[in-house]
Protein backbone atom coordinates (compact mmCIF):
# COMPACT_ATOMS: atom_id res chain seq x y z
CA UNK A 1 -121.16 131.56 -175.25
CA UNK A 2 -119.67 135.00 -175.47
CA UNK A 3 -119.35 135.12 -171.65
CA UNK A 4 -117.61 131.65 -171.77
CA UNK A 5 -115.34 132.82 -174.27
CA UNK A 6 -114.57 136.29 -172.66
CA UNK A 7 -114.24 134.49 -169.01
CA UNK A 8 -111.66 131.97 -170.81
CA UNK A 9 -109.16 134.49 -171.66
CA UNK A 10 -108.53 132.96 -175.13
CA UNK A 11 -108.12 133.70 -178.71
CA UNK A 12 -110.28 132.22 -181.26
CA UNK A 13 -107.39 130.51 -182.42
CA UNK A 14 -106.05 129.70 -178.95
CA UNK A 15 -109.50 128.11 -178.19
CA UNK A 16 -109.12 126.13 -182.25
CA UNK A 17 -105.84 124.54 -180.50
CA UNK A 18 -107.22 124.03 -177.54
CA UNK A 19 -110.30 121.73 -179.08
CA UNK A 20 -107.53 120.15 -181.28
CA UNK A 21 -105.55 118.65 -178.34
CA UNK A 22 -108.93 117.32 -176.92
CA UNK A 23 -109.88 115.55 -179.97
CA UNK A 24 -112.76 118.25 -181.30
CA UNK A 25 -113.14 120.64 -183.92
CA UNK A 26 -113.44 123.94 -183.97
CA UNK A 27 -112.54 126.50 -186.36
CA UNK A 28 -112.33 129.59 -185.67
CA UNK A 29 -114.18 130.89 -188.58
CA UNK A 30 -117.23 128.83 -187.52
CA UNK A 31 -116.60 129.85 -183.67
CA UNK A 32 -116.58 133.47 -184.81
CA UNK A 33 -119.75 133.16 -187.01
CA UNK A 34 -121.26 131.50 -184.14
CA UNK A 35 -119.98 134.28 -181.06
CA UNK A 36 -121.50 137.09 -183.51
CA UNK A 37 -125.24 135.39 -183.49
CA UNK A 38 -124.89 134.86 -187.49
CA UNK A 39 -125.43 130.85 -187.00
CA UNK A 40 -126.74 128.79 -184.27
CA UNK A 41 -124.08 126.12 -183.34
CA UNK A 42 -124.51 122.38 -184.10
CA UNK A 43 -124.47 120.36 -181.26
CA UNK A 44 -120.67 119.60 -182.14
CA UNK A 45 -119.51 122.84 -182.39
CA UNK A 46 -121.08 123.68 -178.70
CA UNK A 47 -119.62 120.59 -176.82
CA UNK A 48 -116.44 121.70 -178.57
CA UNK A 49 -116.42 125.61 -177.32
CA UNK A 50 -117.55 124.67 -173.89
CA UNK A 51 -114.90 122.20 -173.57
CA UNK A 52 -112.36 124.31 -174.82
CA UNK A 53 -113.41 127.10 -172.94
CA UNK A 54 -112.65 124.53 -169.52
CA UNK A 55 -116.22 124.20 -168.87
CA UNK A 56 -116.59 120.88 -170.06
CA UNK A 57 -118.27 119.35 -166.74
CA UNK A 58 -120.92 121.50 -168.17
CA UNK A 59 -121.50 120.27 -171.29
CA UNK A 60 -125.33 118.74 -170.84
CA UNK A 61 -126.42 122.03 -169.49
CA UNK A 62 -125.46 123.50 -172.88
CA UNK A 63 -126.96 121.33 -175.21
CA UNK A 64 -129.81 121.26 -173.50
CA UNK A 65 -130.08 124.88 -173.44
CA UNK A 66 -129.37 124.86 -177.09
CA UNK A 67 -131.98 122.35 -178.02
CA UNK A 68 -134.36 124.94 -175.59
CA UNK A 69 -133.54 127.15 -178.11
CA UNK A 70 -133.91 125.07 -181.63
CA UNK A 71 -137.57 124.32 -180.32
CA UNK A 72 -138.33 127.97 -179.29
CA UNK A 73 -137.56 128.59 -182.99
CA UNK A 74 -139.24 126.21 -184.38
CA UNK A 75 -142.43 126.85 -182.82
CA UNK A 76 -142.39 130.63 -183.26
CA UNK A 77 -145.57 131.89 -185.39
CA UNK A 78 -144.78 133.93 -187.95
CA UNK A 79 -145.26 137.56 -187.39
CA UNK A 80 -148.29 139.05 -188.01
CA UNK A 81 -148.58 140.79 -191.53
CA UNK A 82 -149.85 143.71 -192.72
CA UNK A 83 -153.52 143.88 -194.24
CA UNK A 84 -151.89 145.61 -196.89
CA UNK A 85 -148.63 143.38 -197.63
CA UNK A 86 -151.20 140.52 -197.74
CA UNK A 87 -153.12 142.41 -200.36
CA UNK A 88 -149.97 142.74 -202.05
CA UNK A 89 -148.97 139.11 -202.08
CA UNK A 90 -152.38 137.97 -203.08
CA UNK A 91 -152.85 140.55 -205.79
CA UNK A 92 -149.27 139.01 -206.74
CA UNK A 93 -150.67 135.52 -207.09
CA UNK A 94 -153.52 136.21 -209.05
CA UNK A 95 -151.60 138.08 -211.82
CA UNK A 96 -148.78 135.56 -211.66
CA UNK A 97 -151.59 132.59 -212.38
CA UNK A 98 -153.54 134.71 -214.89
CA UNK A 99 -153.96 133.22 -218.40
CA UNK A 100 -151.96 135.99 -219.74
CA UNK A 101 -148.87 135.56 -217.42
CA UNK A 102 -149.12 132.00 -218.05
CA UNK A 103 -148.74 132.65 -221.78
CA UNK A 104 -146.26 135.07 -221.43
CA UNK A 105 -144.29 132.53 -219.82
CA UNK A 106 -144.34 129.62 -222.30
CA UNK A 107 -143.85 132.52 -224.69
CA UNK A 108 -140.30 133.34 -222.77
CA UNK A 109 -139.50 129.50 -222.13
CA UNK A 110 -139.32 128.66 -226.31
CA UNK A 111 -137.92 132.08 -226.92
């Protein structure tokens, strides 16, 4: 999306307008958060870049590329963890159940 972006020539809020006079929105803020890989765009948010970018005959490839994407995600394994981080976490959950946490607690709660 960068690429299509940089290869439009436009401003962020040149490309805002631009979405505007087709009907979409697209602010800038969310086109910027988007651009810097801090959010993955909703479908509506990608139809409205591409368009507004002049690529709009390309729109399909996009989403589909997008929804590529959402299902790499999603069926990602969660990275291996330590032998000792898992210690830690269990240790963690045993001390948080314990009879004396769980007092300690209720203590806190009336308190």
């Amino acid at each position: 999306m960068r690429h299509l972006k940089r290869r439009s020539g436009l401003t962020y809020r040149q490309l805002e307008e631009r979405a505007e006079e087709r009907g979409d929105v697209l602010p800038r803020s969310t086109l910027a958060d988007v651009l810097s890989g801090r959010t993955m765009p909703r479908p509506d948010v990608l139809t409205a870049s591409v368009r507004a970018c002049g690529s709009g005959e390309r729109e399909a490839e996009w989403l589909r590329a997008r929804e590529r994407i959402v299902e790499a995600r999603a069926g990602a394994a969660e990275p291996p963890r330590s032998p000792a981080a898992a210690h830690r976490r269990a240790r963690k959950r045993v001390l948080s159940a314990s009879p004396t946490a769980s007092w300690r607690r209720a203590r806190e709660a009336t308190t």
